[in-house]
C-alpha atoms as a PDB file:
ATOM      1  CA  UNK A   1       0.000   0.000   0.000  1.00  0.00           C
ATOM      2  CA  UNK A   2       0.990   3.369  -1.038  1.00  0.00           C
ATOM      3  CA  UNK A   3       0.084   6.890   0.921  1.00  0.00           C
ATOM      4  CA  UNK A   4      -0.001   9.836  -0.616  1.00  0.00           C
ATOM      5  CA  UNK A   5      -2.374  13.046   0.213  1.00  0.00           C
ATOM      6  CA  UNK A   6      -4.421  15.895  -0.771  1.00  0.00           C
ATOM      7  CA  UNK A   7      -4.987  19.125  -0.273  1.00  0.00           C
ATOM      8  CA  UNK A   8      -7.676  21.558  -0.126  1.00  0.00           C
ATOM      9  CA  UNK A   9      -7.685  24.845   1.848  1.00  0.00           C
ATOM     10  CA  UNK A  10      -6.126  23.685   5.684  1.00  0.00           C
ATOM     11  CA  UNK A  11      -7.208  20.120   5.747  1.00  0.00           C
ATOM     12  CA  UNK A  12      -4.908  17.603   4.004  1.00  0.00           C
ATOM     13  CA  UNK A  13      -6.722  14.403   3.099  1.00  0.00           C
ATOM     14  CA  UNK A  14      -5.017  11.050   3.421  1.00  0.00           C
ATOM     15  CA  UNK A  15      -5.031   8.691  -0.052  1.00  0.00           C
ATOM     16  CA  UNK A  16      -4.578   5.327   0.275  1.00  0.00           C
ATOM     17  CA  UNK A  17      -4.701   2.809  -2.441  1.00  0.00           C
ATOM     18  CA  UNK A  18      -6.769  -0.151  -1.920  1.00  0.00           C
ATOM     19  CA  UNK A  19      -6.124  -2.954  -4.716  1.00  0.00           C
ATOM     20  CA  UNK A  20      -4.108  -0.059  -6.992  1.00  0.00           C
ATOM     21  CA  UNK A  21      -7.273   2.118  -6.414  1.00  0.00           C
ATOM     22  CA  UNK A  22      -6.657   5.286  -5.049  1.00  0.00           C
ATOM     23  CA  UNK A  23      -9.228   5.925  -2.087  1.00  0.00           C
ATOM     24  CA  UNK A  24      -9.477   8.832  -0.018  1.00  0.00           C
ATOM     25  CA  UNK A  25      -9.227   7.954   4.186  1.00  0.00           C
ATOM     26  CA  UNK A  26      -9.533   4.650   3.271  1.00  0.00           C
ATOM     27  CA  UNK A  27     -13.091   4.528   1.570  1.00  0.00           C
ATOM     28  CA  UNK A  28     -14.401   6.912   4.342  1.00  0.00           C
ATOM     29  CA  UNK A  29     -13.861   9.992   1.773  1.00  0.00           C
ATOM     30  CA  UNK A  30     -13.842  13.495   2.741  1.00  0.00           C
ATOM     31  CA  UNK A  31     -13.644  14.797   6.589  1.00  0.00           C
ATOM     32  CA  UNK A  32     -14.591  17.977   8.395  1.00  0.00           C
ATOM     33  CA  UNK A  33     -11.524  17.674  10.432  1.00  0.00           C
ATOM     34  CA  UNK A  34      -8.173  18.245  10.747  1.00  0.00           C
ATOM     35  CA  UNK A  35      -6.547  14.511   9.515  1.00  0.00           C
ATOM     36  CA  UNK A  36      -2.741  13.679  11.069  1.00  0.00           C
ATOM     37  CA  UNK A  37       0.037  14.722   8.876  1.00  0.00           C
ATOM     38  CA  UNK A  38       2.194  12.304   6.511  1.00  0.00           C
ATOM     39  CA  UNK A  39       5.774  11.008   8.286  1.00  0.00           C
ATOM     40  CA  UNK A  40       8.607  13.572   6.484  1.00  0.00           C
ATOM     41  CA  UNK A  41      11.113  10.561   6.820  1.00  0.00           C
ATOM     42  CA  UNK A  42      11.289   7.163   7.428  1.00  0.00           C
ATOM     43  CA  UNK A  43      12.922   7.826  11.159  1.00  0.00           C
ATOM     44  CA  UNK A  44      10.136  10.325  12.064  1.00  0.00           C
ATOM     45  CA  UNK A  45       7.279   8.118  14.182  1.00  0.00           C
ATOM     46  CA  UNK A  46       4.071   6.849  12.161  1.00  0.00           C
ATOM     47  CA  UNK A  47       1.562   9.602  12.630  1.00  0.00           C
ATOM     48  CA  UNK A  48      -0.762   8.255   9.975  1.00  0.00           C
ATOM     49  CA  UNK A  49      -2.536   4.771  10.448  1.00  0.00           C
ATOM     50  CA  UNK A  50      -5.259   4.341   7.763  1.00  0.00           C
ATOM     51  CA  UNK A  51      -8.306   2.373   9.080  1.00  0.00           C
ATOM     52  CA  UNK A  52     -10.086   0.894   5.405  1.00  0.00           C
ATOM     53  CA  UNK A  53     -13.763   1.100   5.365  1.00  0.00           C
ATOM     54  CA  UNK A  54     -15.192  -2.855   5.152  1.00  0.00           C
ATOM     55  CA  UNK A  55     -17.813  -3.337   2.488  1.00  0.00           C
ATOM     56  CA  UNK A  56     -21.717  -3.701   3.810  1.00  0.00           C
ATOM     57  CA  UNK A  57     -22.711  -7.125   4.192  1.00  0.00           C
ATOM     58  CA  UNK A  58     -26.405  -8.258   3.795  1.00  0.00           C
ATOM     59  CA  UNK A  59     -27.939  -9.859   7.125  1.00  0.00           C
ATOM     60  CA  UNK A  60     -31.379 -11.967   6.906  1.00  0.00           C
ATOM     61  CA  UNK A  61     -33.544 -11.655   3.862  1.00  0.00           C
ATOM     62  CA  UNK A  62     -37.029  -9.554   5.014  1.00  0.00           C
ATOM     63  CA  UNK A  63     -39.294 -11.669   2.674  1.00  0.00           C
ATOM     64  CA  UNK A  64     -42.111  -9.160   3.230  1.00  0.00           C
ATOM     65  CA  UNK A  65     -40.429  -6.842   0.525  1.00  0.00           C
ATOM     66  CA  UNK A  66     -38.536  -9.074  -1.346  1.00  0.00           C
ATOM     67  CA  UNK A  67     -40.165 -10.654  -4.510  1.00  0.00           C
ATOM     68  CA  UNK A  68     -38.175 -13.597  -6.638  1.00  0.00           C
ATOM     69  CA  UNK A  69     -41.133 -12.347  -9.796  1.00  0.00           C
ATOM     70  CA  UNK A  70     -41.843 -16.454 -10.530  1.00  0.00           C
ATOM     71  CA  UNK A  71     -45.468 -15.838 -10.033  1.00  0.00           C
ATOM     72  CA  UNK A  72     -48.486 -15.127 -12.829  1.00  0.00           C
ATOM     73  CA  UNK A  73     -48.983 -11.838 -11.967  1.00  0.00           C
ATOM     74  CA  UNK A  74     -47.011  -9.262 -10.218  1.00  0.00           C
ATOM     75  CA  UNK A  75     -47.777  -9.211  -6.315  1.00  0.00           C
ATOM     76  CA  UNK A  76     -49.526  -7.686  -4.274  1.00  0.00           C
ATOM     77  CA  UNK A  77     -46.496  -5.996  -2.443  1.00  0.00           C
ATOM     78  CA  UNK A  78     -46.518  -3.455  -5.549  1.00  0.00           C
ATOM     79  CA  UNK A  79     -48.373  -0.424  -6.880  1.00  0.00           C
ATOM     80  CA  UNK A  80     -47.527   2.101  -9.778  1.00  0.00           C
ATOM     81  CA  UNK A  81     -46.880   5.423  -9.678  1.00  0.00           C
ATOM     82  CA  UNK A  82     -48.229   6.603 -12.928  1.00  0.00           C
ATOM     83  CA  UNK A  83     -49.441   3.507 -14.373  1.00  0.00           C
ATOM     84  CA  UNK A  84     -48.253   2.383 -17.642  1.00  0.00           C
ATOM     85  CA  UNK A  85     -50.062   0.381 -20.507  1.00  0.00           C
ATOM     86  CA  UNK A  86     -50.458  -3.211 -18.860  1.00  0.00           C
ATOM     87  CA  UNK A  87     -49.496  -3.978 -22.547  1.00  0.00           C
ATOM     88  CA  UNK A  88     -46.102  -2.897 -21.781  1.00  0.00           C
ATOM     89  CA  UNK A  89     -45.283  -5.115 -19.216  1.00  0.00           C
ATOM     90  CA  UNK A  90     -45.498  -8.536 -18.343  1.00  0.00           C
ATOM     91  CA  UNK A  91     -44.604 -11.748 -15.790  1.00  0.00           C
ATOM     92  CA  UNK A  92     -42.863 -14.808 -17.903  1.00  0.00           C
ATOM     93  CA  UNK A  93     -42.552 -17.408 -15.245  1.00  0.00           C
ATOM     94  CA  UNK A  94     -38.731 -16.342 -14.073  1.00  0.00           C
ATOM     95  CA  UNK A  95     -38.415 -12.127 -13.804  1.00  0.00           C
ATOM     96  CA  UNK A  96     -40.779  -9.212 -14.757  1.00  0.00           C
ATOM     97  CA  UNK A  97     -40.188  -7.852 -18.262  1.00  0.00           C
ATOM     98  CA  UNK A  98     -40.841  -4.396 -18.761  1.00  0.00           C
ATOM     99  CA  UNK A  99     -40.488  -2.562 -21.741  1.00  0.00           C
ATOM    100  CA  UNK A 100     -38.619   0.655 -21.885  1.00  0.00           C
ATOM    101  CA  UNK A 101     -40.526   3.981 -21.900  1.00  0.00           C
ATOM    102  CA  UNK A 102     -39.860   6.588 -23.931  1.00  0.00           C
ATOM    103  CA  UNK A 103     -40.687   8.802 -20.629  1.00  0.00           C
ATOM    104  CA  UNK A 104     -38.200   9.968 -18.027  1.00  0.00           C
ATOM    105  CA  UNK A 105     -37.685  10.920 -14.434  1.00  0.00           C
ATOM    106  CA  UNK A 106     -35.122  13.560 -13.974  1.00  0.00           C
ATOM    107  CA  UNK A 107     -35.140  17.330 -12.813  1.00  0.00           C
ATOM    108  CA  UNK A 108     -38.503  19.122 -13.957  1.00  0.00           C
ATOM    109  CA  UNK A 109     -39.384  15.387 -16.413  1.00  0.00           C
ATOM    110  CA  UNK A 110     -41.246  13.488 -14.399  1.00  0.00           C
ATOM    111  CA  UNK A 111     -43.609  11.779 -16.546  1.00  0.00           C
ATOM    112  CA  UNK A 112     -42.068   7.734 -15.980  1.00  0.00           C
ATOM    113  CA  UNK A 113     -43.640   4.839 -14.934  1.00  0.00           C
ATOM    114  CA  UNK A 114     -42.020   3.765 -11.439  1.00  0.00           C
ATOM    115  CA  UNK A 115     -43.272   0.393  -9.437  1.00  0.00           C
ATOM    116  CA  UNK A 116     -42.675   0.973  -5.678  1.00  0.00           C
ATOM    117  CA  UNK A 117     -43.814  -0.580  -2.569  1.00  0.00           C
ATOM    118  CA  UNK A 118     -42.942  -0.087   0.791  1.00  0.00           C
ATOM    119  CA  UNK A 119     -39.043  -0.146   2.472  1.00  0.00           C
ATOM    120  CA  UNK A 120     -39.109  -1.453   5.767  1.00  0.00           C
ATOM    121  CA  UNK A 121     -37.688   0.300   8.875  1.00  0.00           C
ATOM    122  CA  UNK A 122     -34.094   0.452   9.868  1.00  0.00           C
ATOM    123  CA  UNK A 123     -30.845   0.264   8.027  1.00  0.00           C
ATOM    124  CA  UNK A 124     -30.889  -2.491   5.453  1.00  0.00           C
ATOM    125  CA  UNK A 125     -29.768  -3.602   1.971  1.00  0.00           C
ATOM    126  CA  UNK A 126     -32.019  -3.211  -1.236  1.00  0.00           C
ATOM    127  CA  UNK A 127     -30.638  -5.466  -4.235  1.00  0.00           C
ATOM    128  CA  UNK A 128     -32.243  -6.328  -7.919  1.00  0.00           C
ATOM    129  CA  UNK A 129     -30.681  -8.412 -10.835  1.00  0.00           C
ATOM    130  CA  UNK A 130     -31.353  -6.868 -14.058  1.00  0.00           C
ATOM    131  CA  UNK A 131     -31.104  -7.339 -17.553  1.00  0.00           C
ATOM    132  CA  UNK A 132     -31.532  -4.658 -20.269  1.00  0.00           C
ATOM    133  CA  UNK A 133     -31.786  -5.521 -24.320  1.00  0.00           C
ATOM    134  CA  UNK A 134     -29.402  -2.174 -25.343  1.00  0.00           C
ATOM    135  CA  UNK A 135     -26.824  -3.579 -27.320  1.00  0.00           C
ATOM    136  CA  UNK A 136     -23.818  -3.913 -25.390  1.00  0.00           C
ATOM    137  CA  UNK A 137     -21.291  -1.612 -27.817  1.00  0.00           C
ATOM    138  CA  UNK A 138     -22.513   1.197 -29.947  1.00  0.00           C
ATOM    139  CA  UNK A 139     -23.823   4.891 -29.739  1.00  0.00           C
ATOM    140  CA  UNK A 140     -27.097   5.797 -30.156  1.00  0.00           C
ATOM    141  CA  UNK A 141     -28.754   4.602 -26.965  1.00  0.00           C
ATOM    142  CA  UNK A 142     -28.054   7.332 -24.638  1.00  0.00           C
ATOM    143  CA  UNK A 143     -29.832   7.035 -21.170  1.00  0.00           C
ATOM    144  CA  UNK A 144     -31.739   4.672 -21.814  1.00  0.00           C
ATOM    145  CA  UNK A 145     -32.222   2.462 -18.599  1.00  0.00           C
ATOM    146  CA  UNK A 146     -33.637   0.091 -15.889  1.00  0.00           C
ATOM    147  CA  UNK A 147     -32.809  -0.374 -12.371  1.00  0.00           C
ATOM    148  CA  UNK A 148     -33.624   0.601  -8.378  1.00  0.00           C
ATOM    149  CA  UNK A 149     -34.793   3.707  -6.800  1.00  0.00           C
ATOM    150  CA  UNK A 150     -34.855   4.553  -3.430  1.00  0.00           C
ATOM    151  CA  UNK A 151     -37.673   7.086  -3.577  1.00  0.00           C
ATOM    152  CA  UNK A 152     -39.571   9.905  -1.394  1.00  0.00           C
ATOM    153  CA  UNK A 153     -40.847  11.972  -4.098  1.00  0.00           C
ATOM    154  CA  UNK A 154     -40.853  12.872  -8.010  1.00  0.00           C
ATOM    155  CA  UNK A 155     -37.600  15.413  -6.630  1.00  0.00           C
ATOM    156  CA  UNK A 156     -35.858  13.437  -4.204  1.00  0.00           C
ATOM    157  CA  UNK A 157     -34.521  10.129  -4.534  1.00  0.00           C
ATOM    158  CA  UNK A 158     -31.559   8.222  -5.376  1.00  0.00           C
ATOM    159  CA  UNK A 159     -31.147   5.805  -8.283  1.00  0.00           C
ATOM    160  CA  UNK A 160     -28.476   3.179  -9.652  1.00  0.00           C
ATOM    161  CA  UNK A 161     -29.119   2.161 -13.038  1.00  0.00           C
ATOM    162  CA  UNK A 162     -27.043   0.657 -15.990  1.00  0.00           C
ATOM    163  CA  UNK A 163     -26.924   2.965 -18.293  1.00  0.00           C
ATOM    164  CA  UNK A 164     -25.206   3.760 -21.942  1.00  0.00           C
ATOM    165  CA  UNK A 165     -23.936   7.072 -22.625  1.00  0.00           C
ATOM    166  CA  UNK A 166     -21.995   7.097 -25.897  1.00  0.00           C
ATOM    167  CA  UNK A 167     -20.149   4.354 -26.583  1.00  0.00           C
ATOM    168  CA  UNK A 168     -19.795   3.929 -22.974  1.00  0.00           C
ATOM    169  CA  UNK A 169     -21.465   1.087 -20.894  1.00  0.00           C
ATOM    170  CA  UNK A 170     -21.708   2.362 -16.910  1.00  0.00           C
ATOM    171  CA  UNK A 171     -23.726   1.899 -14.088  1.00  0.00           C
ATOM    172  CA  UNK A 172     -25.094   5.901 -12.838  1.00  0.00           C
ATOM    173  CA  UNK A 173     -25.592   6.196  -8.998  1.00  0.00           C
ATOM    174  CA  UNK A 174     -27.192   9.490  -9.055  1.00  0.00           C
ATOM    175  CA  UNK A 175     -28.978  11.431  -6.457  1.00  0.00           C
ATOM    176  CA  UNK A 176     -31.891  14.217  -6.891  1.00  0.00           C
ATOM    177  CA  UNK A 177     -32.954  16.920  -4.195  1.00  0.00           C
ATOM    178  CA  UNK A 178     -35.732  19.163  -4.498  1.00  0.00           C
ATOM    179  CA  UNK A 179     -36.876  21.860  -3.880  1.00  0.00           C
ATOM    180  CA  UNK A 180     -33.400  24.109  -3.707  1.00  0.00           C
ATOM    181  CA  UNK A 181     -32.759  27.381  -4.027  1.00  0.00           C
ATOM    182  CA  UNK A 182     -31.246  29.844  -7.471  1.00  0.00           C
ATOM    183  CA  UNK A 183     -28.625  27.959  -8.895  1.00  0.00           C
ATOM    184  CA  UNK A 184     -28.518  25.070  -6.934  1.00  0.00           C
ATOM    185  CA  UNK A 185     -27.735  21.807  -8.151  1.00  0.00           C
ATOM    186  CA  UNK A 186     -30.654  19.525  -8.086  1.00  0.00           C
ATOM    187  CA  UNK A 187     -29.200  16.668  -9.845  1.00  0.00           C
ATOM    188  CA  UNK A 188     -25.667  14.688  -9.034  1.00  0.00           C
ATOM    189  CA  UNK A 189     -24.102  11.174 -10.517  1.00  0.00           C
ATOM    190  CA  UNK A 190     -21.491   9.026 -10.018  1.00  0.00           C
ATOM    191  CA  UNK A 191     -20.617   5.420 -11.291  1.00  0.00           C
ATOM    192  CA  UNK A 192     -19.664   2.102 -10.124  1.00  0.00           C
ATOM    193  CA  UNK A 193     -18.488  -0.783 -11.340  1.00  0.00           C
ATOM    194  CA  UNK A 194     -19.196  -2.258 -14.836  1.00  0.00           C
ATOM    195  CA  UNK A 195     -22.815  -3.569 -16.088  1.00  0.00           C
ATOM    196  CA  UNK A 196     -22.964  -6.958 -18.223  1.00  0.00           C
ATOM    197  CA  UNK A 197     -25.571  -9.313 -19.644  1.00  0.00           C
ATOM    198  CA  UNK A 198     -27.053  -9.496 -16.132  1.00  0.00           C
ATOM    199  CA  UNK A 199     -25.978  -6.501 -13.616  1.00  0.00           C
ATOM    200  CA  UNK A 200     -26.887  -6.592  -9.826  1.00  0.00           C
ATOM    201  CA  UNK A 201     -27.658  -3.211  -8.348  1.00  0.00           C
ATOM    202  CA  UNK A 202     -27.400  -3.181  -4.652  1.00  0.00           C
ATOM    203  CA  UNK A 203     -28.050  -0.153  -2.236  1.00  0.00           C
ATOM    204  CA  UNK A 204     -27.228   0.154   1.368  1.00  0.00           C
ATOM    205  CA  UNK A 205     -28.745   2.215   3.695  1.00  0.00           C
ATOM    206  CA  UNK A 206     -27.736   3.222   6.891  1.00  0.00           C
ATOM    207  CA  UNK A 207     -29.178   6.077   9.404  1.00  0.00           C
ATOM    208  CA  UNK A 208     -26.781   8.938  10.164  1.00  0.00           C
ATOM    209  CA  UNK A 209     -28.128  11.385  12.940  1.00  0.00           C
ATOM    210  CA  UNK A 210     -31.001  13.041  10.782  1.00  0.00           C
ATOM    211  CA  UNK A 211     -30.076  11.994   7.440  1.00  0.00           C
ATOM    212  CA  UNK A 212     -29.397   8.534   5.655  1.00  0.00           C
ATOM    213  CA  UNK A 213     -26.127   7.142   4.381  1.00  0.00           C
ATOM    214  CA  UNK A 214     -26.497   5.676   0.702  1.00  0.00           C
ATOM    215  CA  UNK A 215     -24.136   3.529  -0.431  1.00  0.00           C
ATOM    216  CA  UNK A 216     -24.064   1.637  -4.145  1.00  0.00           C
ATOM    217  CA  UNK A 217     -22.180  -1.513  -5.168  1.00  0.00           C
ATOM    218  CA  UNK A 218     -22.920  -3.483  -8.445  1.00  0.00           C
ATOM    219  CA  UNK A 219     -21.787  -6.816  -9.233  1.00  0.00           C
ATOM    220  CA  UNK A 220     -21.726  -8.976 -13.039  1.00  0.00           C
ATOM    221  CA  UNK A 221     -22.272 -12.036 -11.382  1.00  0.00           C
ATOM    222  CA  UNK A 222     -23.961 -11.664  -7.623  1.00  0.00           C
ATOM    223  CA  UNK A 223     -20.793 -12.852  -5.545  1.00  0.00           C
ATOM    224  CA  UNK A 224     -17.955 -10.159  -6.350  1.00  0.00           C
ATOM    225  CA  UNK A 225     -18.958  -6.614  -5.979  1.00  0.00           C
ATOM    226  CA  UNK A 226     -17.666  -3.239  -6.597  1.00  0.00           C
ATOM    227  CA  UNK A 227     -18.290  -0.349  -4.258  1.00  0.00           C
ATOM    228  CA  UNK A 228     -19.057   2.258  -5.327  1.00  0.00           C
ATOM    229  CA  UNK A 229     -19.755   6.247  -3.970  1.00  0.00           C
ATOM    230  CA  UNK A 230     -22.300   7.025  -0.276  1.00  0.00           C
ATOM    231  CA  UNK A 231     -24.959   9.754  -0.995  1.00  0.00           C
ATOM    232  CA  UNK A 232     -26.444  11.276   2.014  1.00  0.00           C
ATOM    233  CA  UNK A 233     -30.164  12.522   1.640  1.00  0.00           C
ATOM    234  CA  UNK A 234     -33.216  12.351   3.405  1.00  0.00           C
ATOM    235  CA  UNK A 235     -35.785  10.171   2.397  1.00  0.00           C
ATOM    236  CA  UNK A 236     -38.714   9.979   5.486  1.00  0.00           C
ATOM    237  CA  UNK A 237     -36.720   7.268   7.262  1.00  0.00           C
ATOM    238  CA  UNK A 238     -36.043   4.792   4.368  1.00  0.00           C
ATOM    239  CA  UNK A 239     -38.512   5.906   1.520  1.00  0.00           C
ATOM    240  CA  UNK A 240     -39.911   3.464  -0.815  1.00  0.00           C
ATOM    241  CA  UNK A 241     -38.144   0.897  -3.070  1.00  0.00           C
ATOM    242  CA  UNK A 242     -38.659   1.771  -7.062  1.00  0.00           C
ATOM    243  CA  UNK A 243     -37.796  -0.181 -10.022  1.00  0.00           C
ATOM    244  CA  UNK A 244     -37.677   1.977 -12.931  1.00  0.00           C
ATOM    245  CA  UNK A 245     -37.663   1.437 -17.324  1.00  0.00           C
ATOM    246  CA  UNK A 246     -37.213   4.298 -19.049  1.00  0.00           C
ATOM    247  CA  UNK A 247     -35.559   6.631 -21.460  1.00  0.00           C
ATOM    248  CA  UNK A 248     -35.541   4.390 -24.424  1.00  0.00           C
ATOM    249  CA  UNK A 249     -38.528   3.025 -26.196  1.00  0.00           C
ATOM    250  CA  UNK A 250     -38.022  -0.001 -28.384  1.00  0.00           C
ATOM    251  CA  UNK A 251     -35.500  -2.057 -25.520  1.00  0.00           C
ATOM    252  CA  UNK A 252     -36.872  -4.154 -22.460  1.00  0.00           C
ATOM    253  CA  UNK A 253     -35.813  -4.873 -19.094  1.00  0.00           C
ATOM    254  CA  UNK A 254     -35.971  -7.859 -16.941  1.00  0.00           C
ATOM    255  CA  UNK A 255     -36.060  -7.685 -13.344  1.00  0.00           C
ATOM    256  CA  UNK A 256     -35.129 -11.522 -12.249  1.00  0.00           C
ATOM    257  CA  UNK A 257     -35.521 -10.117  -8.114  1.00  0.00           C
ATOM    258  CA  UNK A 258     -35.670  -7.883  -5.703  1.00  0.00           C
ATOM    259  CA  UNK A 259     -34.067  -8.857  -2.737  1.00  0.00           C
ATOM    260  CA  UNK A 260     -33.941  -7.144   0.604  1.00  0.00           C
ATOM    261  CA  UNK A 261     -32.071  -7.978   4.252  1.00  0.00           C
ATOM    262  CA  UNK A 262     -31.518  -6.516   7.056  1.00  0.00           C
ATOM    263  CA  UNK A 263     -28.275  -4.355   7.406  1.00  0.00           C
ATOM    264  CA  UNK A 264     -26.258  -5.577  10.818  1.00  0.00           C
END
């Protein structure tokens, strides 16, 4: 491990490299607070330890809002939020297909489709498995995508979606706040690791004093996961769990689960 640090203003901020990564205070990111200064020379005492930020790891399934979609029709758990053609959507047996709207949810848009129901109490992990029919390479596509929301209202939620922009294949982990004031930003992103045929979104959620901690991972095969950035917001103690198609007639989507545990 290498240590190296940045500045900005009077606070230095430790880097350490995690894997080859680069990672500021070991995953915990920015601080309010003076951090302890780098060692000028290798005969000056350590004044530096990094502690590393360990990955969230799902507890006990809560069945109650989790749904494996292997029935004939969608539960009763869920309820739209500007209903869409039942033509557009459908179960086959194994996930929920839903075909992509041309409609979109972002800033002063707010004309999607969303499915929601209820997020339980208390810190805890929200997860999906998701496949989209955008071709993997080419431009052409851009925005169009599928994935989780964690959801208060139309203006303030957070979302991690694949998503194509360009040529480029990510996964966006973006966050919306409404209403704000002249010139404020309403609308941030971020990305995570890489989507594939199948992508797993997963969002963590843990209180902090009078807001909530969000923090996104994605996986291409549901056992090794990337993490990725924390968004803080304040969403009525969890808000409500979304899945979202949108932003690209003429593709599908195909939720194989939603999964949700408890957070220990």
């Amino acid at each position: 491990m290498e240590i190296s640090w940045l500045f900005h203003a009077s606070l230095p901020k430790p880097i350490d490299w995690v894997n080859g990564w680069p990672t500021v205070r070991g995953g915990f990111w920015a601080s309010g607070s003076a951090q302890a200064s780098p060692t000028a020379k290798s005969s000056d005492p350590q004044r530096y330890v990094p502690t590393f930020k360990q990955d969230d790891q799902p507890g006990s399934l809560i069945a109650s809002a989790s749904d494996e979609f292997d029935q004939a029709k969608l539960s009763p758990q869920w309820s739209w939020v500007r209903p869409p053609d039942p033509a557009t959507y459908r179960m086959t047996g194994s996930a929920f297909e839903w075909d992509r709207q041309a409609e979109d949810l972002y800033v002063d848009i707010k004309s999607s489709s969303v499915l929601t129901e209820a997020a339980p109490p208390g810190d805890c992990v929200v997860e999906v498995k998701v496949a989209v029919s955008v071709p993997p390479s080419g431009s052409g596509f851009n925005y169009s995508q599928a994935g989780l929301i964690i959801y208060r209202d139309d203006d303030n939620y957070i979302k991690l979606v694949p998503i194509p922009i360009n040529e480029a294949r990510q996964t966006e982990f973006a966050k919306e706040v409404g209403p704000v004031g002249p010139g404020y930003p309403r609308c941030g992103n971020t990305v995570v690791g890489p989507p594939g045929d199948w992508t797993w979104p997963r969002i963590a959620r843990r209180q902090q004093g009078a807001e909530e901690a969000y923090t996104a991972y994605t996986s291409n095969d549901g056992v090794n996961w990337v993490r990725g950035g924390t968004w803080p917001h304040r969403l009525t103690t969890f808000g409500r769990i979304e899945l979202v198609s949108q932003s690209g007639a003429g593709f599908t989507a195909d939720f194989d689960y939603v999964r949700v545990y408890s957070l220990p």
